[in-house]
Protein backbone atom coordinates (compact mmCIF):
# COMPACT_ATOMS: atom_id res chain seq x y z
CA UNK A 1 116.83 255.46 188.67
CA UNK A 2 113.46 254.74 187.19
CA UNK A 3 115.66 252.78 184.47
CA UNK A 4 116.91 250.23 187.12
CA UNK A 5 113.29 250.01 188.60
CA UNK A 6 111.79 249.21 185.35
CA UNK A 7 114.19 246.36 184.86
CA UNK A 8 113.41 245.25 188.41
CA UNK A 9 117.21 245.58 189.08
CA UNK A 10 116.02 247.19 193.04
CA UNK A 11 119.38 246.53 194.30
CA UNK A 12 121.02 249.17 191.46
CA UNK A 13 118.20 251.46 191.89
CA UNK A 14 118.89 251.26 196.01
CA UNK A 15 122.63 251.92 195.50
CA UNK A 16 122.11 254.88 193.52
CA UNK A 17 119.69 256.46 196.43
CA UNK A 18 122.36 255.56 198.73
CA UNK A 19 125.10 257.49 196.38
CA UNK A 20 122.39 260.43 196.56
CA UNK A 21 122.33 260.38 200.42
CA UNK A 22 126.10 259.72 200.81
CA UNK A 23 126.79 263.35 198.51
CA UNK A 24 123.94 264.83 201.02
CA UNK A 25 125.97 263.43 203.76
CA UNK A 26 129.01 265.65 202.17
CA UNK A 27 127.06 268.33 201.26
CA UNK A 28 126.72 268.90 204.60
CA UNK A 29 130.26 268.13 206.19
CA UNK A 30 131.72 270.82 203.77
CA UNK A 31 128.46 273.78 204.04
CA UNK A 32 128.47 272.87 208.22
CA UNK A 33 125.00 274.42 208.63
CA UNK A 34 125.83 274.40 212.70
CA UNK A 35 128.37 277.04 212.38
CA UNK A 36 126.10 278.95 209.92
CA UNK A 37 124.11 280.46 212.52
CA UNK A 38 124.63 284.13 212.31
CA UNK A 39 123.97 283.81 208.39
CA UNK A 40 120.64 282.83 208.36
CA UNK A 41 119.72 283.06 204.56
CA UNK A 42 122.23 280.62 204.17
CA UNK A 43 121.54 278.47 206.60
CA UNK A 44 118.06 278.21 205.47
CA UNK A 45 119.53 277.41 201.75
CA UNK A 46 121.69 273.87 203.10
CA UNK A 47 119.12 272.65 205.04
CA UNK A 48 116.27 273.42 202.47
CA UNK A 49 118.59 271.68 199.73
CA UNK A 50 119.71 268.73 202.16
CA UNK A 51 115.78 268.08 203.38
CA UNK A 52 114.49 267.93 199.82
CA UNK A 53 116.94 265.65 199.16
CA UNK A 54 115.74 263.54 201.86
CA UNK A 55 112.53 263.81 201.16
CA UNK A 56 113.08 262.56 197.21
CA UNK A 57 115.08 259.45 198.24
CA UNK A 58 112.73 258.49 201.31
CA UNK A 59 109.81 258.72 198.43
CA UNK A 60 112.18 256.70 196.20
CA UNK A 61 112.90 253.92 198.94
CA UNK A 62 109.15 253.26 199.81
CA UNK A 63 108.92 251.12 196.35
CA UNK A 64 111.19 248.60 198.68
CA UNK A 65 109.26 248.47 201.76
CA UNK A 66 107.36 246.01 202.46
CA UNK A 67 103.51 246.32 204.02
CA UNK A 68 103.33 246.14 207.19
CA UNK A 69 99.45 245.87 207.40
């Protein structure tokens, strides 16, 4: 990642975030924290994993935002 931003290649940098958040995407699908309900420890384990991983790639997408000031 940082290798791609240090090379100003953005656009390889962006499609690896995106890779991250698709395999969140299927992280999800397969665990289906909305039938995990009555297992609450694990519950809390998928969505702690699949927020952090949010969290990291929004962080990792601001370098491509523009201002808006």
């Amino acid at each position: 990642m940082s290798d791609h931003y240090d090379k100003f290649h953005f656009y390889k940098g962006i499609d690896a975030i995106m890779a991250q958040l698709r395999a969140t995407n299927g992280f999800l699908d397969v665990n289906k924290p909305w039938l995990l309900t009555n297992q609450e420890h694990l519950l809390s384990v998928v969505l702690h994993a699949a927020m952090e991983n949010l969290r990291v790639c929004g962080i990792l997408l601001q370098v491509c935002l523009l201002p808006t000031d």
